[in-house]
N, C-alpha and C. Protein backbone atom coordinates (compact mmCIF):
# COMPACT_ATOMS: atom_id res chain seq x y z
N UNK A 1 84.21 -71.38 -20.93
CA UNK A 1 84.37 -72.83 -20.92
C UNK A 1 83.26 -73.51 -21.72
N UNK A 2 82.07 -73.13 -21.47
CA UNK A 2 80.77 -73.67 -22.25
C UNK A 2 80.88 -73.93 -23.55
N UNK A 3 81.53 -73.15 -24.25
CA UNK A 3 81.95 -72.52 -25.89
C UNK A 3 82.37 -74.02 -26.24
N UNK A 4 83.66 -74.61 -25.51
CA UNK A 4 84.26 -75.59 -26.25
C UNK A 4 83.39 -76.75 -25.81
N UNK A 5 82.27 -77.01 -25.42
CA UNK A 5 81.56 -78.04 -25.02
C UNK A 5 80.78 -77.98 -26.05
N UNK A 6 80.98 -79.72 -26.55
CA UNK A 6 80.03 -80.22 -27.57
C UNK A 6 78.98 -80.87 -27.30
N UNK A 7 78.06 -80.74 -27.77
CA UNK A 7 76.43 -80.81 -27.41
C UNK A 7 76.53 -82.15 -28.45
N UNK A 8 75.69 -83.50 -27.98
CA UNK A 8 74.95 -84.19 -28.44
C UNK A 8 73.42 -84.58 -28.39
N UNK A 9 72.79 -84.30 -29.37
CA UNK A 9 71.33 -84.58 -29.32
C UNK A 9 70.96 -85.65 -29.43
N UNK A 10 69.81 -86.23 -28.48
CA UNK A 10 69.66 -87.49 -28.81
C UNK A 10 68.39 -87.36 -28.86
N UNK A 11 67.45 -87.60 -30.19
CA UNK A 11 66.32 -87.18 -30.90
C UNK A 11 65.67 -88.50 -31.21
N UNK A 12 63.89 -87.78 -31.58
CA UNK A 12 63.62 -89.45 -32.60
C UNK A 12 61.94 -88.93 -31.78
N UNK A 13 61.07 -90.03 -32.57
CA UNK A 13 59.79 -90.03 -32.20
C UNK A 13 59.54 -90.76 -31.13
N UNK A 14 58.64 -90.80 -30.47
CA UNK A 14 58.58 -91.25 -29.09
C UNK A 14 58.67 -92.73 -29.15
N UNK A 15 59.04 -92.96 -28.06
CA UNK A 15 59.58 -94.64 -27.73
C UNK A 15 60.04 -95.14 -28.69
N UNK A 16 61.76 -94.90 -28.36
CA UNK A 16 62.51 -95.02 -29.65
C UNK A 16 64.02 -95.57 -29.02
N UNK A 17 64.12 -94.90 -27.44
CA UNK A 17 65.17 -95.56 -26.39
C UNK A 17 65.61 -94.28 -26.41
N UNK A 18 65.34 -92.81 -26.71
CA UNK A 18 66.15 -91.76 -26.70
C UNK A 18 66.58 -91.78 -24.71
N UNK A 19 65.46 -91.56 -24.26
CA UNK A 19 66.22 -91.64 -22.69
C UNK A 19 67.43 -92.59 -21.98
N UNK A 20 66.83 -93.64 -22.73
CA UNK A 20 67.93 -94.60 -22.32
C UNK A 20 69.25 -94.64 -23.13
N UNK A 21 69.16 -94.54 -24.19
CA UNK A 21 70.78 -94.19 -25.15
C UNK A 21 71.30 -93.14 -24.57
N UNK A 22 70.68 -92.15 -24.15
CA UNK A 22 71.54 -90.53 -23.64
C UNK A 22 72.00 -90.80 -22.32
N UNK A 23 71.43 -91.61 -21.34
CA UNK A 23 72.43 -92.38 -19.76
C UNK A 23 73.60 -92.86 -20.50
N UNK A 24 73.11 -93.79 -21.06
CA UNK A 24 73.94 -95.07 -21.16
C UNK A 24 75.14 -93.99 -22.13
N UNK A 25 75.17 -93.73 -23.34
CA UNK A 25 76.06 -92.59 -23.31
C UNK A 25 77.37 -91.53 -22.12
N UNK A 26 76.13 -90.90 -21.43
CA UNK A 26 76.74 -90.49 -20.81
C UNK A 26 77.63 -91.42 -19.38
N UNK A 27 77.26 -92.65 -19.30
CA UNK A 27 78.04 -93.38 -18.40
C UNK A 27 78.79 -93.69 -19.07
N UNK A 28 78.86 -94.28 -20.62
CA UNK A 28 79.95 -94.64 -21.17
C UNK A 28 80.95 -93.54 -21.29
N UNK A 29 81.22 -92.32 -22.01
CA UNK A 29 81.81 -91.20 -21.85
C UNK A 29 82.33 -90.10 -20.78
N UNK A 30 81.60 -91.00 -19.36
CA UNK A 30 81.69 -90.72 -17.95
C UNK A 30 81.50 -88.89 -18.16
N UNK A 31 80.29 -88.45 -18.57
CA UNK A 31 80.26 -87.24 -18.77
C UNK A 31 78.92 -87.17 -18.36
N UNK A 32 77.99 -85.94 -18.12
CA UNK A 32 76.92 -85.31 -18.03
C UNK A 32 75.66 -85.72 -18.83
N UNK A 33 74.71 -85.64 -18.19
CA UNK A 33 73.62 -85.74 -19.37
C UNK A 33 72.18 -84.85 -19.21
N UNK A 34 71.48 -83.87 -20.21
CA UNK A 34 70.39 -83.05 -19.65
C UNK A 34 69.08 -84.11 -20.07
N UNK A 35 68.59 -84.43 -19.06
CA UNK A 35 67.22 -85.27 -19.08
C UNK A 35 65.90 -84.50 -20.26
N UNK A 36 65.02 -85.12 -19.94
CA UNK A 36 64.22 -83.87 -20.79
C UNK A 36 63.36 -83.56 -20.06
N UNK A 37 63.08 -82.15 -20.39
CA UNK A 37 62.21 -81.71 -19.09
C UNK A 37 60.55 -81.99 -19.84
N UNK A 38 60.76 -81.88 -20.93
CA UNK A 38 58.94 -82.31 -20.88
C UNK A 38 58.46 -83.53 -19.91
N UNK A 39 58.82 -84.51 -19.47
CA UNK A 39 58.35 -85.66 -18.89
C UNK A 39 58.26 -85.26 -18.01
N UNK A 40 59.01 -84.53 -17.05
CA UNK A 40 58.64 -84.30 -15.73
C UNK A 40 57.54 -82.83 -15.36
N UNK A 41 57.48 -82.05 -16.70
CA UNK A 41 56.68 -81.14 -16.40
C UNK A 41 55.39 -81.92 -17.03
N UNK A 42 54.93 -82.59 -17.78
CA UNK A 42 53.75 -83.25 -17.92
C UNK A 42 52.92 -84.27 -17.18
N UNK A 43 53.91 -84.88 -16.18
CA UNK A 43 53.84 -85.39 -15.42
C UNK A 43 53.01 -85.34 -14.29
N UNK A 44 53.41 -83.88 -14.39
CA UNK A 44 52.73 -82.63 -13.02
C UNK A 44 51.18 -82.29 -13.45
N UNK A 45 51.17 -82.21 -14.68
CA UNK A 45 50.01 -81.95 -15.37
C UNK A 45 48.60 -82.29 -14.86
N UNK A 46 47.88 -81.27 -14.66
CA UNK A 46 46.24 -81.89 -13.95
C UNK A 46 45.53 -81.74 -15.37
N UNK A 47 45.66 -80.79 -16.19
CA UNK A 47 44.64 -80.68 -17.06
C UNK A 47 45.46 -80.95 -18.19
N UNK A 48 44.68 -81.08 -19.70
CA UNK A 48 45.47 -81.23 -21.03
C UNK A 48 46.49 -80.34 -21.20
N UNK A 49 47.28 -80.34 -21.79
CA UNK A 49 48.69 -79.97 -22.10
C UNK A 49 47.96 -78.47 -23.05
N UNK A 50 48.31 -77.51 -22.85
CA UNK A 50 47.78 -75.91 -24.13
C UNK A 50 49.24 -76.06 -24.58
N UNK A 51 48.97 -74.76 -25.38
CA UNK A 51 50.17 -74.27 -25.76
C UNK A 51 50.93 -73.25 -24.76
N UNK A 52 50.57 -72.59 -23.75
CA UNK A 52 51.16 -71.96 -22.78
C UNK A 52 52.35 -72.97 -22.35
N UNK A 53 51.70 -74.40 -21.92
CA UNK A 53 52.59 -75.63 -21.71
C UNK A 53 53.43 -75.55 -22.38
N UNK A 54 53.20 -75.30 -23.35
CA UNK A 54 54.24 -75.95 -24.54
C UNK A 54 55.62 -74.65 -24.45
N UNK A 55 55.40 -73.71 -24.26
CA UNK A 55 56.00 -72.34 -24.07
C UNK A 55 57.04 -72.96 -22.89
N UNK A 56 56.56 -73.19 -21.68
CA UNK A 56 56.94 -73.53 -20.54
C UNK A 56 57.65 -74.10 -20.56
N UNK A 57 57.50 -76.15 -21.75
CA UNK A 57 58.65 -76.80 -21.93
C UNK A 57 59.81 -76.03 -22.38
N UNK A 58 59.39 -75.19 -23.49
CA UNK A 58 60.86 -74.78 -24.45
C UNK A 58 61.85 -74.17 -23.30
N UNK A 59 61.29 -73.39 -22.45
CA UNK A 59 61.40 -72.44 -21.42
C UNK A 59 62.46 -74.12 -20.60
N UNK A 60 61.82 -74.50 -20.09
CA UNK A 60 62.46 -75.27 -19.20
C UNK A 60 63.58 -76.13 -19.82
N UNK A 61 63.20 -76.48 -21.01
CA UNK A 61 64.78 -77.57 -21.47
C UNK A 61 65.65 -76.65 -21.61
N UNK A 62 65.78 -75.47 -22.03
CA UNK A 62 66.41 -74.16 -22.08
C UNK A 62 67.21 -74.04 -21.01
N UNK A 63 66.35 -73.94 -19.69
CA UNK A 63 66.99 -73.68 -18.52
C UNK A 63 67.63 -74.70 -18.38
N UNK A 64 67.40 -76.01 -18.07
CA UNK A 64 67.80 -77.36 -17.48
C UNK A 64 69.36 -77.65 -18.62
N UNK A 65 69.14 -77.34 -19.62
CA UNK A 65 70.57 -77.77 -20.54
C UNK A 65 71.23 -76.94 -20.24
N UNK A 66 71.05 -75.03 -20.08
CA UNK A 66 71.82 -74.59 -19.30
C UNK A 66 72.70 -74.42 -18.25
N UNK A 67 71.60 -75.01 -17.28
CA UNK A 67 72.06 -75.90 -15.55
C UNK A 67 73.21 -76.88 -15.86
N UNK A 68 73.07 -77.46 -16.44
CA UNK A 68 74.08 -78.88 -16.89
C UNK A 68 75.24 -78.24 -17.49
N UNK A 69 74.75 -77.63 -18.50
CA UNK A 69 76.58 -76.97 -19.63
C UNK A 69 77.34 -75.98 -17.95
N UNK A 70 76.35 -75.48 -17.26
CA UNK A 70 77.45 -74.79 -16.30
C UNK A 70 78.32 -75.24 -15.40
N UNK A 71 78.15 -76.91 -15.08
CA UNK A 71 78.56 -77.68 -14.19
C UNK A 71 79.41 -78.38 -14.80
N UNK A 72 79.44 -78.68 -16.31
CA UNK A 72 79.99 -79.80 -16.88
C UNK A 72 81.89 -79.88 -16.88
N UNK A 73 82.37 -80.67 -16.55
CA UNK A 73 83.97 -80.49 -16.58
C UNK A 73 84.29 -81.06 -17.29
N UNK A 74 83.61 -81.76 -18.05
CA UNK A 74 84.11 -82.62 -19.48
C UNK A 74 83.88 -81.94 -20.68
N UNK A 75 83.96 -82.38 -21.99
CA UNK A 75 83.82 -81.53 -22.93
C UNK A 75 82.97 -81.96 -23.83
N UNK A 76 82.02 -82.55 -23.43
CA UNK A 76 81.29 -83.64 -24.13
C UNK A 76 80.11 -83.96 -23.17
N UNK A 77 78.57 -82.99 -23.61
CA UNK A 77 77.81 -83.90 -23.09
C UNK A 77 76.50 -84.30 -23.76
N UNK A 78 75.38 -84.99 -23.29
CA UNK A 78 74.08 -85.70 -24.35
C UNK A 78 72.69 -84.68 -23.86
N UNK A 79 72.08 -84.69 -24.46
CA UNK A 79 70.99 -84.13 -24.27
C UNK A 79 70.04 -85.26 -24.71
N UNK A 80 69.05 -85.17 -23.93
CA UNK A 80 67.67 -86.49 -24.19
C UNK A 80 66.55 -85.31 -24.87
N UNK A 81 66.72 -85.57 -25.89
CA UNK A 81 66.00 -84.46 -26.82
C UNK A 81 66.27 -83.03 -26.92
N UNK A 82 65.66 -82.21 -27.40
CA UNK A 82 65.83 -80.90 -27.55
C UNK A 82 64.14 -80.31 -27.70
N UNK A 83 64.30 -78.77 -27.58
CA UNK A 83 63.03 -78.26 -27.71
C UNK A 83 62.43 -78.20 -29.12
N UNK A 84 63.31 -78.99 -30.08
CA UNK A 84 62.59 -79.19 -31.40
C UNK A 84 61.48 -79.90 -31.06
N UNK A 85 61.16 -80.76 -30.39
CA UNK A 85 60.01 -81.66 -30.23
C UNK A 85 58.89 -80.97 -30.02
N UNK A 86 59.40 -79.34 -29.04
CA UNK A 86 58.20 -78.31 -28.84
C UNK A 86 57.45 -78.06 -30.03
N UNK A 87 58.33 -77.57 -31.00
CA UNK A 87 57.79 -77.26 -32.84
C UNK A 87 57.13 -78.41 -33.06
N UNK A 88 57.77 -79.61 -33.25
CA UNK A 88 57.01 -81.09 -33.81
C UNK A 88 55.52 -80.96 -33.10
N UNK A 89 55.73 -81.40 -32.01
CA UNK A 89 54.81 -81.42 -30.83
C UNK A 89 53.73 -80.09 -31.04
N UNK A 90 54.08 -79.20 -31.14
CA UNK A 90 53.12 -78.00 -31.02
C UNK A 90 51.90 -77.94 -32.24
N UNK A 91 52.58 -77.89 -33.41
CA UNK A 91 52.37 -78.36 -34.86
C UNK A 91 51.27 -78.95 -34.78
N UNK A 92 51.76 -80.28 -34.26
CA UNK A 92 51.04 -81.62 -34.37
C UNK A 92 49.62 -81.19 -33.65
N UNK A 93 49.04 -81.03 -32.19
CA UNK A 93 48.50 -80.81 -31.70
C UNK A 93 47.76 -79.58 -31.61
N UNK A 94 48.19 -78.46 -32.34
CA UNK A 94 47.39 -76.97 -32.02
C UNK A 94 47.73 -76.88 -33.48
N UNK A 95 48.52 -76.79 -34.14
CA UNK A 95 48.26 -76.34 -35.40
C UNK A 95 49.25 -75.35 -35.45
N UNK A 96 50.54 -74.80 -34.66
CA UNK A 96 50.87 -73.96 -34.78
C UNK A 96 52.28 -74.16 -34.13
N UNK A 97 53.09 -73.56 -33.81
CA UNK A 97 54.03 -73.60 -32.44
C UNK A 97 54.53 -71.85 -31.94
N UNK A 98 55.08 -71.91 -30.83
CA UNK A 98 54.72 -70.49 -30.23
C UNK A 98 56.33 -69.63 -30.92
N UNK A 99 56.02 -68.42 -31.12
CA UNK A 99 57.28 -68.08 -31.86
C UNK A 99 58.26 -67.74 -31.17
N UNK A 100 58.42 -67.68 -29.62
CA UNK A 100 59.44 -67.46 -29.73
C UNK A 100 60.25 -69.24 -29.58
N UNK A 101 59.82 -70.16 -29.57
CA UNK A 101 60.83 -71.24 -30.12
C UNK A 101 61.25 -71.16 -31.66
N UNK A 102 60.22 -70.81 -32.25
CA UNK A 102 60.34 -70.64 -33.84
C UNK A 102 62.04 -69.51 -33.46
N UNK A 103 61.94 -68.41 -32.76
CA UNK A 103 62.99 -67.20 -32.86
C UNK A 103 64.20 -68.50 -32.24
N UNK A 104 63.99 -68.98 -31.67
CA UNK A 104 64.95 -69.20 -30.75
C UNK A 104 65.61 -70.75 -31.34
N UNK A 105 65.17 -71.50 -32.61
CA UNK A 105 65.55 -72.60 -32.78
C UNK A 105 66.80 -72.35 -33.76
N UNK A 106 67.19 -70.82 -34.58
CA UNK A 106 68.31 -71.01 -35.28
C UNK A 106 69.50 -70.68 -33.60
N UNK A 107 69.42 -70.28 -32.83
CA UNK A 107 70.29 -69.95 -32.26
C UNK A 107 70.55 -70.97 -31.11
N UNK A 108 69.72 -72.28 -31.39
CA UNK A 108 70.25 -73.61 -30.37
C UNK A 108 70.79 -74.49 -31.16
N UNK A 109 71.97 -74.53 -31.63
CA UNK A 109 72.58 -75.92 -32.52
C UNK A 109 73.01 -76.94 -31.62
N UNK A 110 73.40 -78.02 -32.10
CA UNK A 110 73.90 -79.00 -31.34
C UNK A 110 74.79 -79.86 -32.31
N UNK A 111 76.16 -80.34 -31.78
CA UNK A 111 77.11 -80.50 -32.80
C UNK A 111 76.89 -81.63 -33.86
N UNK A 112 76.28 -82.74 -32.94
CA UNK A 112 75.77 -83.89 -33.56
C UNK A 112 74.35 -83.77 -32.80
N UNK A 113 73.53 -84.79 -33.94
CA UNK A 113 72.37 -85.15 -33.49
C UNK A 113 71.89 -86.66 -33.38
N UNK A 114 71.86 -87.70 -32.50
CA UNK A 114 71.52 -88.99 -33.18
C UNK A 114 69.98 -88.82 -33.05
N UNK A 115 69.45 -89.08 -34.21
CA UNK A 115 67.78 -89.61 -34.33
C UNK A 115 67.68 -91.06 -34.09
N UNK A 116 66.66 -91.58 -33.08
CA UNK A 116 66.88 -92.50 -33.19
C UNK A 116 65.24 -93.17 -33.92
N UNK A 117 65.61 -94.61 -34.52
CA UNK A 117 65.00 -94.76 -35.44
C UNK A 117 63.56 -95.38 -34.59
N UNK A 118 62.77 -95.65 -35.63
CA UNK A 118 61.62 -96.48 -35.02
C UNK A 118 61.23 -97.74 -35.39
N UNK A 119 62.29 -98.60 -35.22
CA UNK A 119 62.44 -99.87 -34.82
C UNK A 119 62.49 -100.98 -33.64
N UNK A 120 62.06 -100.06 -32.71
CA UNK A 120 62.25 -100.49 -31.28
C UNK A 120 60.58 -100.74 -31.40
N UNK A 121 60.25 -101.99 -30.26
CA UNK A 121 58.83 -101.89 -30.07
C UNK A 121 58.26 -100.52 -29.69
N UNK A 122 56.87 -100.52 -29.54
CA UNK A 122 56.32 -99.16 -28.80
C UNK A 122 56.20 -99.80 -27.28
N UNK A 123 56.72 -99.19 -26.72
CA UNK A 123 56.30 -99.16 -25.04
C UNK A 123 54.62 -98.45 -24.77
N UNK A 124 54.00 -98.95 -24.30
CA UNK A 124 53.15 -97.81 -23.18
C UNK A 124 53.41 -97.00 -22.30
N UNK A 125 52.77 -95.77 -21.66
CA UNK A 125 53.70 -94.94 -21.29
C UNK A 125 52.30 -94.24 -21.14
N UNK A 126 51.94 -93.54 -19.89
CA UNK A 126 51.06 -92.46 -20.01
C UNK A 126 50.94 -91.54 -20.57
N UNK A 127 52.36 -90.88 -20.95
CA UNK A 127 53.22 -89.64 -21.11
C UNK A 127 52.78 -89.78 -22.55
N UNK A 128 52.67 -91.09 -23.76
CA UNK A 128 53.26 -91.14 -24.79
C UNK A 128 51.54 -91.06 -25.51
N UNK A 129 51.60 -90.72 -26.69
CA UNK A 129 50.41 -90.69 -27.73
C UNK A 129 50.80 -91.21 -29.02
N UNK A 130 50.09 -91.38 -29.92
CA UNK A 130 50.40 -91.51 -31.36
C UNK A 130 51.26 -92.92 -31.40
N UNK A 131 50.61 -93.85 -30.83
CA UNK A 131 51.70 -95.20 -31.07
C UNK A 131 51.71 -95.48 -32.65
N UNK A 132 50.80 -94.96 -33.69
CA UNK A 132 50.17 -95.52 -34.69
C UNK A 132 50.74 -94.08 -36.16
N UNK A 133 51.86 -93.38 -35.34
CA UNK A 133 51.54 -92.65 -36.28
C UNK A 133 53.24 -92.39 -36.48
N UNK A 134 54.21 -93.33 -36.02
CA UNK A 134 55.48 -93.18 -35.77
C UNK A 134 55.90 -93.22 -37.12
N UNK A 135 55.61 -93.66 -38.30
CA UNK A 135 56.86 -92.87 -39.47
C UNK A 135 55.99 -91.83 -39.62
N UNK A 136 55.25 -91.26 -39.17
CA UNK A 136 55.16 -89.72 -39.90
C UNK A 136 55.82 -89.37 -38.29
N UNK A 137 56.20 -88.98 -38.12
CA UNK A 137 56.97 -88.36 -36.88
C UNK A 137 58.48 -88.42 -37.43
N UNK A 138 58.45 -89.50 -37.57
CA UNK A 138 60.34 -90.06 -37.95
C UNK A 138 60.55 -89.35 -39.44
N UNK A 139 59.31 -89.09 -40.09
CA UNK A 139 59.43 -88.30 -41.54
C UNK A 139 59.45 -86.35 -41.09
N UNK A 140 58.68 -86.29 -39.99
CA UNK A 140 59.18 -84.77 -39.53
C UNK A 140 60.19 -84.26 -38.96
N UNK A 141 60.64 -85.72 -38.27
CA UNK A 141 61.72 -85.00 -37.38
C UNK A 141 63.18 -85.24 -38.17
N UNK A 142 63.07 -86.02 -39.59
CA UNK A 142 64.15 -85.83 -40.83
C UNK A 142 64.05 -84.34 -41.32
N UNK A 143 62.75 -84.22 -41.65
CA UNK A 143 62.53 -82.42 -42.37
C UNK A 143 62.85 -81.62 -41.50
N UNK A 144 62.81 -81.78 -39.80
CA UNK A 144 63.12 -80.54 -39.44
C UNK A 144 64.80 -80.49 -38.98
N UNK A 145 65.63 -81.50 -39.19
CA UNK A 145 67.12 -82.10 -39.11
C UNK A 145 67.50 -81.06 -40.01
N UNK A 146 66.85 -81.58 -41.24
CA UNK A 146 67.40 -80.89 -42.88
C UNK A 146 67.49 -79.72 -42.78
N UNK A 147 66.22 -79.08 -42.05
CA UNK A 147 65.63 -77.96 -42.30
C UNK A 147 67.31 -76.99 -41.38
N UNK A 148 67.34 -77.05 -40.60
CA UNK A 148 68.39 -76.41 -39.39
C UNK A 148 69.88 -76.87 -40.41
N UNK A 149 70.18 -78.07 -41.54
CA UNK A 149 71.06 -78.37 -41.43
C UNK A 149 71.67 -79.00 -40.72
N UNK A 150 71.46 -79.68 -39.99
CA UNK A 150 71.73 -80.52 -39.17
C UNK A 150 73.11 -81.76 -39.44
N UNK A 151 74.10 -82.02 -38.58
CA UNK A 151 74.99 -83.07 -38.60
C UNK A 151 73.71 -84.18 -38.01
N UNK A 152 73.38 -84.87 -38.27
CA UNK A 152 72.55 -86.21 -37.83
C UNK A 152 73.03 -87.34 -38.99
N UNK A 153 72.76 -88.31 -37.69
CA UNK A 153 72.92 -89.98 -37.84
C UNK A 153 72.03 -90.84 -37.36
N UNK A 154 71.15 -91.38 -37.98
CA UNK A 154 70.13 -92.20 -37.52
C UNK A 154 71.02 -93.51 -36.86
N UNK A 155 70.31 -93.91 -35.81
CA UNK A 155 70.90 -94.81 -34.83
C UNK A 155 69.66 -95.69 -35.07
N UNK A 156 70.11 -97.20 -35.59
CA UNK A 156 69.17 -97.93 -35.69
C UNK A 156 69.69 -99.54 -34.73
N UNK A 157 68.84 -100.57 -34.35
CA UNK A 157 68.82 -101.55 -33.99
C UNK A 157 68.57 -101.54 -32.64
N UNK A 158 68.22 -103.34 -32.40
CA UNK A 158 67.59 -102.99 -30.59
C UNK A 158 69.24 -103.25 -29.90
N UNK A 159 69.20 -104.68 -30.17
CA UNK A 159 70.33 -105.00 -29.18
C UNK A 159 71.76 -104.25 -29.16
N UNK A 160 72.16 -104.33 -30.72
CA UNK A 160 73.00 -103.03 -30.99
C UNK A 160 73.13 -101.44 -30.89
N UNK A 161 72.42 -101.42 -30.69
CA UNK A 161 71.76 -99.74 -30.77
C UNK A 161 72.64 -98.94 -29.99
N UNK A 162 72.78 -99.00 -28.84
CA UNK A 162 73.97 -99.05 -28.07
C UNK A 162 75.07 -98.46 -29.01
N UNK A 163 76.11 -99.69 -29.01
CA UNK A 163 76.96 -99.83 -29.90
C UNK A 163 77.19 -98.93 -31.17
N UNK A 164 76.08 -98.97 -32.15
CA UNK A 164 75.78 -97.89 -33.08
C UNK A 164 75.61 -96.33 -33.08
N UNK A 165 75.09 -96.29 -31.55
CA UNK A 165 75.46 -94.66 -30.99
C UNK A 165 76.89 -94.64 -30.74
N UNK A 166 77.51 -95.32 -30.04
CA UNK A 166 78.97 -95.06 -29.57
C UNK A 166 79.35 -95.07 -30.60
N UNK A 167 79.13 -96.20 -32.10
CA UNK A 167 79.91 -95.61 -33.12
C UNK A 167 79.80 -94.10 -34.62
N UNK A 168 78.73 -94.05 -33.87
CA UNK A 168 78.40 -92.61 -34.80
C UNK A 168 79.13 -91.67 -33.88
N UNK A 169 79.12 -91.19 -32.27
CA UNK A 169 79.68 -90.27 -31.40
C UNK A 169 81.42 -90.63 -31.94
N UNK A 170 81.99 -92.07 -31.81
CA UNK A 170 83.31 -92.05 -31.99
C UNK A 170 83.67 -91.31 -33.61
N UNK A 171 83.41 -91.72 -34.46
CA UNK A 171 82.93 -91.07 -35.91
C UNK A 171 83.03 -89.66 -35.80
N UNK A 172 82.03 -89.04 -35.17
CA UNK A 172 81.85 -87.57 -34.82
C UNK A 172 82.99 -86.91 -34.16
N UNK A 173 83.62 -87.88 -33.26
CA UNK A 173 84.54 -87.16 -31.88
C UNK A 173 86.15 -87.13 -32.75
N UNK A 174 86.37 -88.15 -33.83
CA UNK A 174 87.38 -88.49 -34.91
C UNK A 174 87.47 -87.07 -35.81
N UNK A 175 86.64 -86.46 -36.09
CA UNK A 175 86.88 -85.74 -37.18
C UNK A 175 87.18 -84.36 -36.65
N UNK A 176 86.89 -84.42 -35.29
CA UNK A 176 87.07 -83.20 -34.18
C UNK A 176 88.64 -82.50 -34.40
């Protein structure tokens, strides 16, 4: 059953509305949605984030999107990021990222991807860093789209934004 379930990514540099477009999605499409597990495992966090952490996230969105595709009865569901952010993220901060996400990123596709843009204010956020450094983020997370080949659609605007996801997913779900 999993096989015919289409994966949507909902990507982008931090505070961008990815959490909130991937609900609101999935209430509109009355379908499933996998949260992201970095927030709640950083959350937990007593000391700085290593790269063991970073292992752990890939490890956990892994599991958690799994959990979800096994339950799902629709054929259609969103994901609030993916463990590409582990690579971005890892990169960025250590200089490196751990290989087995490197092994493991040709064999996670996702049918569509929306990036979403960075036009939204920046929120504060404990969780969040780099308020100051958002088009180079939005310029990596294009190279690493390209890089996989990627189906992506940048989702831009505040009030519309919304709207502009549902019409890139309807777009996407049309050519099905």
């Amino acid at each position: 059953m999993n096989k015919q379930i289409k994966k949507i990514a909902i990507v982008g540099p931090e505070s961008t509305g990815k959490s909130t477009i991937t609900q609101q999605l999935a209430k509109h499409y009355k379908t499933l949605w996998v949260p992201e597990y970095a927030r709640y495992y950083c959350a937990a966090l007593t000391e700085p984030c290593d790269l063991q952490d970073e292992i752990n996230m890939y490890h956990g969105q892994v599991a958690l999107e799994a959990s979800v595709l096994a339950i799902a009865e629709k054929d259609l569901i969103f994901c609030d990021t993916t463990f590409i952010t582990v690579k971005i993220w890892s990169n960025e901060v250590f200089g490196e990222t751990p290989q087995v996400v490197l092994d493991a990123l040709p064999n996670y596709a996702y049918d569509l991807y929306l990036l979403m843009d960075i036009d939204l204010p920046w929120q504060e956020d404990p969780l969040r860093d780099f308020p100051h450094k958002r088009e180079h983020f939005m310029q990596i997370w294009h190279q690493e789209l390209q890089g996989l080949n990627a189906n992506y659609v940048v989702i831009n605007g505040q009030k519309e934004r919304l709207d502009n996801a549902i019409s890139a997913v309807e777009s996407f779900l049309k050519k099905l």
